[in-house]
C-alpha atoms as a PDB file:
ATOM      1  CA  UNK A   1       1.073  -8.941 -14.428  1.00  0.00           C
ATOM      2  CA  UNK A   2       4.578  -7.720 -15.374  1.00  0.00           C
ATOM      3  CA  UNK A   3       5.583  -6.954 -19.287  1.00  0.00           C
ATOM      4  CA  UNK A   4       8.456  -5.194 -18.083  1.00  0.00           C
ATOM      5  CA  UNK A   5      10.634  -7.884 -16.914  1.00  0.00           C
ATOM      6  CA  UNK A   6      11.875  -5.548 -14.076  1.00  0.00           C
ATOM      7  CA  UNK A   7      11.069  -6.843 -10.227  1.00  0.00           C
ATOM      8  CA  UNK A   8       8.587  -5.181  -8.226  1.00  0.00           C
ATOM      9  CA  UNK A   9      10.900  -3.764  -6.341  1.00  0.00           C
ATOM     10  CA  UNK A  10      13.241  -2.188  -9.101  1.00  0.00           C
ATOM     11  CA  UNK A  11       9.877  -0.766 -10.407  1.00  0.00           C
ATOM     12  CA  UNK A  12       9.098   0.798  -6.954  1.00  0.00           C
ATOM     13  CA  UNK A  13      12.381   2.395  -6.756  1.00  0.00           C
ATOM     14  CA  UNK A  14      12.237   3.628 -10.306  1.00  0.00           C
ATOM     15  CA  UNK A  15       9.234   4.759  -9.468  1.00  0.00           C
ATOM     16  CA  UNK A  16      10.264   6.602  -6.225  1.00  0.00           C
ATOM     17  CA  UNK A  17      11.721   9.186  -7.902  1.00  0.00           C
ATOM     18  CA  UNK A  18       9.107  11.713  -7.518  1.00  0.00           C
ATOM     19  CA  UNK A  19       6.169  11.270  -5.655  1.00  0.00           C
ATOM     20  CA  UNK A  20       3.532   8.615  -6.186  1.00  0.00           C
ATOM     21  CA  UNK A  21       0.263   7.161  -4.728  1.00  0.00           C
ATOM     22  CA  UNK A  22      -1.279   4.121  -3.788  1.00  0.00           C
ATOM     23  CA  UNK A  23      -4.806   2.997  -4.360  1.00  0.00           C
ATOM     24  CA  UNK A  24      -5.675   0.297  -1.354  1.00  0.00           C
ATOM     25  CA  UNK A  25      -8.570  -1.880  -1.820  1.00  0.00           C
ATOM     26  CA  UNK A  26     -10.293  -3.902   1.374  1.00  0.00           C
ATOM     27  CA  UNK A  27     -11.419  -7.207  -0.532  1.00  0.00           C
ATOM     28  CA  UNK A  28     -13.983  -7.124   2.615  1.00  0.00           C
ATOM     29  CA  UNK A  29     -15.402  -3.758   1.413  1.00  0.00           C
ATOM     30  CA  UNK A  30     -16.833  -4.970  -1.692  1.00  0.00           C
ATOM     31  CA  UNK A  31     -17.517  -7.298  -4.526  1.00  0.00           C
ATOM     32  CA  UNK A  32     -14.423  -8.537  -6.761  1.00  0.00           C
ATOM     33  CA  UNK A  33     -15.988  -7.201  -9.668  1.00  0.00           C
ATOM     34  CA  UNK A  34     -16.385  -3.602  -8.234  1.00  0.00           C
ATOM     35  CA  UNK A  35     -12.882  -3.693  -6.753  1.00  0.00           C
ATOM     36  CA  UNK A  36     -11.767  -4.204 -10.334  1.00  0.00           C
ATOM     37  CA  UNK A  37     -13.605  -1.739 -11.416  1.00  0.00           C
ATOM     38  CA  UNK A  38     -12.309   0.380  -9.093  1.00  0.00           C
ATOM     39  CA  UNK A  39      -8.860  -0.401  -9.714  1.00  0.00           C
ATOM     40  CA  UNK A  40      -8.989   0.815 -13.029  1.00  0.00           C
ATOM     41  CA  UNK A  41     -10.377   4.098 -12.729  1.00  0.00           C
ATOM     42  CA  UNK A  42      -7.708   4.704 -10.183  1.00  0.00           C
ATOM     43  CA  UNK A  43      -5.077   3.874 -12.495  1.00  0.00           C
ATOM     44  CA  UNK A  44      -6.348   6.139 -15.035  1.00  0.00           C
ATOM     45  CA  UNK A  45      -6.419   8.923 -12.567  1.00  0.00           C
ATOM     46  CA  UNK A  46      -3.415   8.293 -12.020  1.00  0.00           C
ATOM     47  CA  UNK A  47      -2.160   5.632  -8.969  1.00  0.00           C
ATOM     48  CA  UNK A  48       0.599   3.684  -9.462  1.00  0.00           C
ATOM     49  CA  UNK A  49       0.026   0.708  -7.468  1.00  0.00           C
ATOM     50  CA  UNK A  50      -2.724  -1.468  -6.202  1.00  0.00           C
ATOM     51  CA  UNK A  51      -2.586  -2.810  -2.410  1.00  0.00           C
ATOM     52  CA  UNK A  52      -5.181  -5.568  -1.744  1.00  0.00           C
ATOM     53  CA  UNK A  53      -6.083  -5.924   1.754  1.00  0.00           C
ATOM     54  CA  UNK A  54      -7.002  -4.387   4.782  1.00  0.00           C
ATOM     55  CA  UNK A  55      -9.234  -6.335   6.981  1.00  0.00           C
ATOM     56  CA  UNK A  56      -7.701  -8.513   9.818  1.00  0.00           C
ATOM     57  CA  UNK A  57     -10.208 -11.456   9.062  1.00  0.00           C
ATOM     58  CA  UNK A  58     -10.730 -11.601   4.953  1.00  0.00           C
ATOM     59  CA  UNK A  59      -9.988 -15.251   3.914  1.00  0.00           C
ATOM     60  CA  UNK A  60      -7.900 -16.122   1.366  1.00  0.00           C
ATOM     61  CA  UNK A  61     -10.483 -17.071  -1.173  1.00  0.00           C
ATOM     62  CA  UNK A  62     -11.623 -13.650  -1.466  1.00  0.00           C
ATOM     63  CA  UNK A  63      -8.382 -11.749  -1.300  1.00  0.00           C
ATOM     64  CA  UNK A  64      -7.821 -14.170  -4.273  1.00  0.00           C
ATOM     65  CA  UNK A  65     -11.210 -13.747  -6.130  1.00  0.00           C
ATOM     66  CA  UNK A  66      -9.923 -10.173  -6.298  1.00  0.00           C
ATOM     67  CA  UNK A  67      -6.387  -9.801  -6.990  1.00  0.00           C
ATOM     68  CA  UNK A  68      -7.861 -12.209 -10.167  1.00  0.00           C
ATOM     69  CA  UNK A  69     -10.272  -9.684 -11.020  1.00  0.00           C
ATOM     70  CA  UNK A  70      -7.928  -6.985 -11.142  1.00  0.00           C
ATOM     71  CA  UNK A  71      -5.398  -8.513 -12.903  1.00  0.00           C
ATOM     72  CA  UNK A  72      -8.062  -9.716 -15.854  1.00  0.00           C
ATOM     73  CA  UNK A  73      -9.267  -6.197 -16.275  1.00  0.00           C
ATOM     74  CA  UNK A  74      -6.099  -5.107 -16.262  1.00  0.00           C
ATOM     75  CA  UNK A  75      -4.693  -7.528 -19.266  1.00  0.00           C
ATOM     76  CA  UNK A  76      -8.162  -6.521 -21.302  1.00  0.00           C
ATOM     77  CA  UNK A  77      -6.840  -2.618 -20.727  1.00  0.00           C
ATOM     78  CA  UNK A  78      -3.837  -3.572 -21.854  1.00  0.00           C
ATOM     79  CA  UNK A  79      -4.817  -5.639 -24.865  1.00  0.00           C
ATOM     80  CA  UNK A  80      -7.433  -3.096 -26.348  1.00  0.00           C
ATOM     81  CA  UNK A  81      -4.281  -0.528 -26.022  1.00  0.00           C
ATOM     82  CA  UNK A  82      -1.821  -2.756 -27.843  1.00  0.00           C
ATOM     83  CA  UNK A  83      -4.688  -2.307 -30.567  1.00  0.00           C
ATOM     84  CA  UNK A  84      -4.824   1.356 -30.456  1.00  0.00           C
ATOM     85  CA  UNK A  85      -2.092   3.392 -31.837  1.00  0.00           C
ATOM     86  CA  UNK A  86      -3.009   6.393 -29.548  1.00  0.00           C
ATOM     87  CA  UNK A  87      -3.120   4.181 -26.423  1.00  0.00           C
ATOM     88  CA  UNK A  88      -0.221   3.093 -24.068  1.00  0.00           C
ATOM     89  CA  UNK A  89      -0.172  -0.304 -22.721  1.00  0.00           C
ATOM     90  CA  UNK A  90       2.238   0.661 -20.310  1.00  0.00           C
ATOM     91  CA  UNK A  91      -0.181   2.327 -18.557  1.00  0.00           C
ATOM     92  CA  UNK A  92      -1.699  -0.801 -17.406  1.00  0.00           C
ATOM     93  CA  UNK A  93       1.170  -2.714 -16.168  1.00  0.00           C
ATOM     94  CA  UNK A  94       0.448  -1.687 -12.913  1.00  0.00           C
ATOM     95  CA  UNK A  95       1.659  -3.626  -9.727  1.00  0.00           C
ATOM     96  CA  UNK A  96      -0.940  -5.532  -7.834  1.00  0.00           C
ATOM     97  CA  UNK A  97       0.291  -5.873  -4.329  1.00  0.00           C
ATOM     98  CA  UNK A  98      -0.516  -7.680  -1.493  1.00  0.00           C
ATOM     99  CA  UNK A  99      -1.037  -6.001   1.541  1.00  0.00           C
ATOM    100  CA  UNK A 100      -1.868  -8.602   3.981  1.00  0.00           C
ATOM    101  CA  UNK A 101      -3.479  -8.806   7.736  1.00  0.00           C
ATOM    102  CA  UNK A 102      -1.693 -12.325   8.464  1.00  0.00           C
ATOM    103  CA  UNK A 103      -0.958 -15.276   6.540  1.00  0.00           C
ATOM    104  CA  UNK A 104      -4.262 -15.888   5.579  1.00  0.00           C
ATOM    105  CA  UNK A 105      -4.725 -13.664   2.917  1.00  0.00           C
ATOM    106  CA  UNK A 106      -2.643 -14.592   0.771  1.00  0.00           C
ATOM    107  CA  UNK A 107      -3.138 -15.149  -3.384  1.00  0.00           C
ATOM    108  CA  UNK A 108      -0.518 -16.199  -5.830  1.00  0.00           C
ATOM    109  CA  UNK A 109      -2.274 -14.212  -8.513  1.00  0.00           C
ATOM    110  CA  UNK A 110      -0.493 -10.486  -6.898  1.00  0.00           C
ATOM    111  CA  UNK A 111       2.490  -9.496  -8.263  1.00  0.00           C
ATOM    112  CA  UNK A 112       4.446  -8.858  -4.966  1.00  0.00           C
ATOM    113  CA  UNK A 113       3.645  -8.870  -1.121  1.00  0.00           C
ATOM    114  CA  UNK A 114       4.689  -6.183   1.317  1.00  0.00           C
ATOM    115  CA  UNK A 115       6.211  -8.829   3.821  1.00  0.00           C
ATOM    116  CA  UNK A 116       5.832  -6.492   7.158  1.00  0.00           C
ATOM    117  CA  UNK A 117       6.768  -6.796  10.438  1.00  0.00           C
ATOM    118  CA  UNK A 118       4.886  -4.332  13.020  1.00  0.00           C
ATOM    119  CA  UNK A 119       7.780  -3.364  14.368  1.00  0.00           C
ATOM    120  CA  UNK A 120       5.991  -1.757  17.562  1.00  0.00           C
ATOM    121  CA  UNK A 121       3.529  -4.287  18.090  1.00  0.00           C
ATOM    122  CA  UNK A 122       4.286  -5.919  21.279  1.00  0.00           C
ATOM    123  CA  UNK A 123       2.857  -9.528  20.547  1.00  0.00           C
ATOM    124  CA  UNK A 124       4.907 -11.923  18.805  1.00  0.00           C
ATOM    125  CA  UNK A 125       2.395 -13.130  15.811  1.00  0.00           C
ATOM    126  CA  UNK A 126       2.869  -9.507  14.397  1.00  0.00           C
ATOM    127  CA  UNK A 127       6.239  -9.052  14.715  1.00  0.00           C
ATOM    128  CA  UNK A 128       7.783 -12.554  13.285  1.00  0.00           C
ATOM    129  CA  UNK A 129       4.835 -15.264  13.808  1.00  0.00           C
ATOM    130  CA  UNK A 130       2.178 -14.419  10.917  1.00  0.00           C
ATOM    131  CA  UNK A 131       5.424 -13.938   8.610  1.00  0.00           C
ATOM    132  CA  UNK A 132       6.752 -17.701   9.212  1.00  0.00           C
ATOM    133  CA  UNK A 133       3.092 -18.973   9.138  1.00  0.00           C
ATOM    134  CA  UNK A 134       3.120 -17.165   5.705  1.00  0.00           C
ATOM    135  CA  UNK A 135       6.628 -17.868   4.230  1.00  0.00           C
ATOM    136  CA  UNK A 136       6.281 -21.284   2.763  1.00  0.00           C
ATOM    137  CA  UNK A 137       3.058 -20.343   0.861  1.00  0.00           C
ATOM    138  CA  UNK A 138       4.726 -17.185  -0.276  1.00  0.00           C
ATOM    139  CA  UNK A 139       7.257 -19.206  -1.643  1.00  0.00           C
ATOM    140  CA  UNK A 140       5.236 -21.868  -3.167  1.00  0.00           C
ATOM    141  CA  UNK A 141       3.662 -18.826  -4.776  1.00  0.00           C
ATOM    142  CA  UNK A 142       6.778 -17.338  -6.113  1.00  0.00           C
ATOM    143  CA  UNK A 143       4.925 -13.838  -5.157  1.00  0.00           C
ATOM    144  CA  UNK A 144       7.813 -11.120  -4.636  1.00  0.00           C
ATOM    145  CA  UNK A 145       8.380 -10.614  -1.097  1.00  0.00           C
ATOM    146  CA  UNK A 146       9.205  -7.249  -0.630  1.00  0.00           C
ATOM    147  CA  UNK A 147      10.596  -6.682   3.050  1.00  0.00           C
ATOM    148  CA  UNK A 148       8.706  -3.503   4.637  1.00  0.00           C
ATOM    149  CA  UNK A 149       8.802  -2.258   8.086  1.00  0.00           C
ATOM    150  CA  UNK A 150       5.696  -1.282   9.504  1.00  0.00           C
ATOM    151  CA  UNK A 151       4.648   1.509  12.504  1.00  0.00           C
ATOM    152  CA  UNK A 152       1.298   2.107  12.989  1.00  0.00           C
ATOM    153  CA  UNK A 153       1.242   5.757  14.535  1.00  0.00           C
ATOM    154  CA  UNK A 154      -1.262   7.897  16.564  1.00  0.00           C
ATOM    155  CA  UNK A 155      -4.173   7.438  16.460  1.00  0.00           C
ATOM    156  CA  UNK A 156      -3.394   4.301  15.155  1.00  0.00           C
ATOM    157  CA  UNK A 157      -7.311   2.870  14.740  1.00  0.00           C
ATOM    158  CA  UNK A 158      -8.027  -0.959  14.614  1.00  0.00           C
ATOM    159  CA  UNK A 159      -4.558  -1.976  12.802  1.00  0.00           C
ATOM    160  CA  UNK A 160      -2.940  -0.581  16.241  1.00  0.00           C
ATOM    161  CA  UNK A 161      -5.385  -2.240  18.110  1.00  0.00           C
ATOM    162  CA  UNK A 162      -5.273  -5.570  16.712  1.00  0.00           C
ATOM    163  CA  UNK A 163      -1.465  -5.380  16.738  1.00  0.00           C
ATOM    164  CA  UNK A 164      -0.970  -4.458  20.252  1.00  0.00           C
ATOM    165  CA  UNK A 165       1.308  -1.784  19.078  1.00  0.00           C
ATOM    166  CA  UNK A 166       2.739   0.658  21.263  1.00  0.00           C
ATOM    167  CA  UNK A 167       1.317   4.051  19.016  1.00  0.00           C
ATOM    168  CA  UNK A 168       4.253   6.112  18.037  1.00  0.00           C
ATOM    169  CA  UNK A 169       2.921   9.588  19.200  1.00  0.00           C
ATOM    170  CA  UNK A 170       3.116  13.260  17.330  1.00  0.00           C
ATOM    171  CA  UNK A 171       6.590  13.972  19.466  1.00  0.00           C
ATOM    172  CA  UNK A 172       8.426  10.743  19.100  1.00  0.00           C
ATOM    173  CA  UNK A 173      10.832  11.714  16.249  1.00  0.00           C
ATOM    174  CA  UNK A 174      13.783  10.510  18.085  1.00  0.00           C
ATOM    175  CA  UNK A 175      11.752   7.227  18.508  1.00  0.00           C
ATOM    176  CA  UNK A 176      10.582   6.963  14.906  1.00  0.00           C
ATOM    177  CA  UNK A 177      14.198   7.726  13.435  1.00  0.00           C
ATOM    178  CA  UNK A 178      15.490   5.040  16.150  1.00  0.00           C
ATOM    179  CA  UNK A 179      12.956   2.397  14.290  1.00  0.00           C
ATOM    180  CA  UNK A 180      14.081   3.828  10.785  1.00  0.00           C
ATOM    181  CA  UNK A 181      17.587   3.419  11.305  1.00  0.00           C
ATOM    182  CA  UNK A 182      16.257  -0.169  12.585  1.00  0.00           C
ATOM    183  CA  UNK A 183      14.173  -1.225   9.943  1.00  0.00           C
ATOM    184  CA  UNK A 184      17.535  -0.286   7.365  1.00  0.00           C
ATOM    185  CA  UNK A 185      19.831  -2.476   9.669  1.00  0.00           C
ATOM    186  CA  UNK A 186      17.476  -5.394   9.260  1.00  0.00           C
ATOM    187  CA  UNK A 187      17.677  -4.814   5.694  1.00  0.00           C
ATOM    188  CA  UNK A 188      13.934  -4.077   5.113  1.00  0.00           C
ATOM    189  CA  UNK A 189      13.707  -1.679   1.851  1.00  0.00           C
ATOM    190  CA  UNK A 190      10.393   0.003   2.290  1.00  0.00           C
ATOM    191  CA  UNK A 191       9.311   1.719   5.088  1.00  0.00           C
ATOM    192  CA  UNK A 192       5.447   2.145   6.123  1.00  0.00           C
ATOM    193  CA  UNK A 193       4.251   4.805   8.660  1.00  0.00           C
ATOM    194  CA  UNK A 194       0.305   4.073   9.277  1.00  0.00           C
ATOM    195  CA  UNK A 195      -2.181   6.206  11.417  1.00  0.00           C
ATOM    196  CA  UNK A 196      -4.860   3.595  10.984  1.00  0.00           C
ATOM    197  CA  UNK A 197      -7.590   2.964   8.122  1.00  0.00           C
ATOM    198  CA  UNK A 198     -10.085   5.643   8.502  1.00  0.00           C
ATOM    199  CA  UNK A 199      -8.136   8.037  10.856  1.00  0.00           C
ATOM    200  CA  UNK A 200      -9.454  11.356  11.510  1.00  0.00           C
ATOM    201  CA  UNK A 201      -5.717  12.848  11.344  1.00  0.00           C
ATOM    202  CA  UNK A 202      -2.695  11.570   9.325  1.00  0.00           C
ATOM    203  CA  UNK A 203       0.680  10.723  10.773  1.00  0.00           C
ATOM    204  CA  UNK A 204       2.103  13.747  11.617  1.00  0.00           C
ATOM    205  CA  UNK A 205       4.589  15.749   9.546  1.00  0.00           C
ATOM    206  CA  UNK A 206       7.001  15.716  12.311  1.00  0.00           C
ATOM    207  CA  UNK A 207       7.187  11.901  12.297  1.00  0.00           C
ATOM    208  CA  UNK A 208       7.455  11.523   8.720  1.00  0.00           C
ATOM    209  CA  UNK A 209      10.264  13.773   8.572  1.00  0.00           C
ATOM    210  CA  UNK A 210      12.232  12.084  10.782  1.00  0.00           C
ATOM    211  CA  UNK A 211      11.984   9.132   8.887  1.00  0.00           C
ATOM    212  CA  UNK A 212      12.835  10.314   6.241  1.00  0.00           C
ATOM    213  CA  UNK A 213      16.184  11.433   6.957  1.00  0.00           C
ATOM    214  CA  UNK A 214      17.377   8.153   7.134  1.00  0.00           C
ATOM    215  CA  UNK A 215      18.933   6.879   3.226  1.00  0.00           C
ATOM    216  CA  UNK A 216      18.159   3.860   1.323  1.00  0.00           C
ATOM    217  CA  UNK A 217      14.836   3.387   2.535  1.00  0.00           C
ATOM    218  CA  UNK A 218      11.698   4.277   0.307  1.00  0.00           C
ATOM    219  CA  UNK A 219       8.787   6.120   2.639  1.00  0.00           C
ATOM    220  CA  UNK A 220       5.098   4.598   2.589  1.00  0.00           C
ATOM    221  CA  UNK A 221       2.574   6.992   4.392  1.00  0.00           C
ATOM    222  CA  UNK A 222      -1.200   6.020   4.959  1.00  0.00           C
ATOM    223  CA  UNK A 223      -3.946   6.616   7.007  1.00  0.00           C
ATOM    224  CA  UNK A 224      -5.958   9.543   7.334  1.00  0.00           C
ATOM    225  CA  UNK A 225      -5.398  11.071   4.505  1.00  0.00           C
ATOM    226  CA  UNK A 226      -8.216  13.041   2.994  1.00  0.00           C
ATOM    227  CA  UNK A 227      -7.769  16.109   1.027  1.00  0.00           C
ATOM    228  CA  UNK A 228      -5.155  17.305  -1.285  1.00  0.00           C
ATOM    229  CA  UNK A 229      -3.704  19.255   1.483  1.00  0.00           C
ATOM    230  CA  UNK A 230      -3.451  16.342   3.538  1.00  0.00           C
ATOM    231  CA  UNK A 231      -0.823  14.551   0.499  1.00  0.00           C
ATOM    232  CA  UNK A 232       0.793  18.004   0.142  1.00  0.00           C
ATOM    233  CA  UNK A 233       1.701  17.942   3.464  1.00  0.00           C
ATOM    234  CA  UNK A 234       2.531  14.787   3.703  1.00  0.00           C
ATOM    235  CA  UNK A 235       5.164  14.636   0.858  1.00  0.00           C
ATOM    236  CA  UNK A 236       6.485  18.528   1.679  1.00  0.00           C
ATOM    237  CA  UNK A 237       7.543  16.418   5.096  1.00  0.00           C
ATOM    238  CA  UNK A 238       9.299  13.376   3.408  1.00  0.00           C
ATOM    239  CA  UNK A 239       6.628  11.126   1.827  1.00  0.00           C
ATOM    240  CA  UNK A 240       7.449   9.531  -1.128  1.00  0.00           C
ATOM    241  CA  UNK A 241       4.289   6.959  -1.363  1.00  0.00           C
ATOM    242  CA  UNK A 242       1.419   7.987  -0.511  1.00  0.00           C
ATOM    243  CA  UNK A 243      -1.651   5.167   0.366  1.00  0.00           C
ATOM    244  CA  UNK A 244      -5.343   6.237   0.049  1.00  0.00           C
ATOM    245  CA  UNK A 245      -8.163   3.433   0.730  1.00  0.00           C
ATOM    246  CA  UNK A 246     -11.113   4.824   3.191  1.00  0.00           C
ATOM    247  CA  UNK A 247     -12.157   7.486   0.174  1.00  0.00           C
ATOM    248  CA  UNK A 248     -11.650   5.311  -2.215  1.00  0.00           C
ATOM    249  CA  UNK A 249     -14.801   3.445  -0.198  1.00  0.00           C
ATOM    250  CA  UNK A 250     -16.675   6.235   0.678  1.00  0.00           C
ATOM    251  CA  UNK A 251     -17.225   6.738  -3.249  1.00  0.00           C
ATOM    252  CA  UNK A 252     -20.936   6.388  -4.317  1.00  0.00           C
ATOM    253  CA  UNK A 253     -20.231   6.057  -8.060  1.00  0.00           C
ATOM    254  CA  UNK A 254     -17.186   6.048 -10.216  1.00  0.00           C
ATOM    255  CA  UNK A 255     -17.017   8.937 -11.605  1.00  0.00           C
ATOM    256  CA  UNK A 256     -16.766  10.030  -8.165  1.00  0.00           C
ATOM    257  CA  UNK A 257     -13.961   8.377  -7.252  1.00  0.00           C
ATOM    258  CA  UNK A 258     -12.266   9.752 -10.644  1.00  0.00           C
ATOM    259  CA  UNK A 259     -12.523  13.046  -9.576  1.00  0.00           C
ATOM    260  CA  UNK A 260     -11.568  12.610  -5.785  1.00  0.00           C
ATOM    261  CA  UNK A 261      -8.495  10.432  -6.750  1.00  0.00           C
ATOM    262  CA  UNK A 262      -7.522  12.991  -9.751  1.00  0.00           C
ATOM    263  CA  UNK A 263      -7.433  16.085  -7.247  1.00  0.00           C
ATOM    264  CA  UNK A 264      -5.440  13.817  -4.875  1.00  0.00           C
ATOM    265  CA  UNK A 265      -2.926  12.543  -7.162  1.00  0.00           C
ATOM    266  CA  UNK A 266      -2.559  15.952  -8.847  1.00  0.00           C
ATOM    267  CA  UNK A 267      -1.664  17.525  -5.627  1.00  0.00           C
ATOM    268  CA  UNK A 268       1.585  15.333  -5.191  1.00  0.00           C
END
């Protein structure tokens, strides 16, 4: 969905100009219908985006079933607003992004795909072979490709271990501005540091300042990120999107997740 006739990627660097979050939701983790559901009250709270993805192994069909779902709730938000004079539909036109494990999850119903390459994994499929398996469909799709380097860091969790990568550890920051520099040579425009779904400790400041002292490319930090102190820290260093999923799971009820993404968001 897209009313604003802008690309994903002018919206993300329009967007970029103070610091914004990232709601992730693992099609694996639950129903389409609650991952809709979901969606929303994170976009009331206060995200800007919507990632779908996560898992390694979620087939296509249900990476679809979802980014549908999510898109449909979010047209109905937006039509009941266009009805209300005290609403704003533009509060809805949120992107829906795909954030993919390889080139099967893939749905032409998302707005835009981060098109990665793990640039410290150390097997091929990560680092060019997933993204040519991927390519044609992403084309047939005429989904936004939106080219994104990737570096999982310590600890690094399954995404490092199912991408062979070599973790970028807590003193690497001549290593990590090395790859940033990189990643802006190649041309990529976003840049995503990732300490691994479910990490017990966030990419370290150090690392993401380092990064970020390279121009022209928009920071992406995830993993491990739990508590408002956790996103303060993380954008004091350099962040400039921030990525929560795990809590977003851990959730029992809705309102729940309100008030955990509201105290997150508010602290950027």
């Amino acid at each position: 969905m897209n009313v604003s006739g802008k690309s994903v990627m002018e919206r993300i660097t329009e967007l970029s100009t103070r610091p914004r979050h990232i709601t992730l939701i693992d099609p694996a983790k639950q129903p389409a219908e609650v991952a809709a559901q979901r969606a929303m009250v994170a976009v009331e709270a206060g995200t800007s985006m919507i990632f779908v993805g996560g898992s390694t192994d979620t087939p296509d069909e249900v990476v679809h079933q979802t980014c549908v779902a999510i898109q449909e709730a979010f047209e109905l938000r937006m039509f009941a607003a266009s009805q209300d004079p005290e609403a704003s539909e533009s509060l809805w036109d949120v992107p829906v992004v795909l954030f993919p494990g390889g080139a099967h999850a893939l749905s032409p119903a998302a707005d835009a795909i981060t098109f990665m390459m793990l640039m410290n994994s150390t097997i091929r499929p990560f680092l060019v072979g997933e993204q040519v398996k991927g390519a044609p469909f992403i084309h047939q799709f005429q989904v936004e490709a939106l080219p994104t380097g990737y570096l999982v860091c310590s600890p690094g969790g399954r995404v490092g271990e199912v991408g062979q990568a070599e973790l970028i550890q807590e003193q690497d920051e001549e290593l990590i501005h090395a790859y940033a520099l990189c990643a802006k040579m190649y041309g990529f425009k976003l840049l995503y540091l990732e300490a691994g779904s479910g990490a017990k400790t966030p990419v370290a400041p150090a690392l993401i300042q380092s990064a970020s002292k390279v121009e022209d490319l928009i920071l992406i930090v995830g993993g491990g990120l739990r508590t408002p102190h956790d996103v303060r820290t993380a954008i004091a260093a350099g962040a400039q999107w921030i990525v929560t999923g795990t809590i977003t799971e851990e959730q029992h009820d809705l309102e729940s997740l309100r008030v955990t993404l509201t105290q997150m968001i508010q602290a950027m």
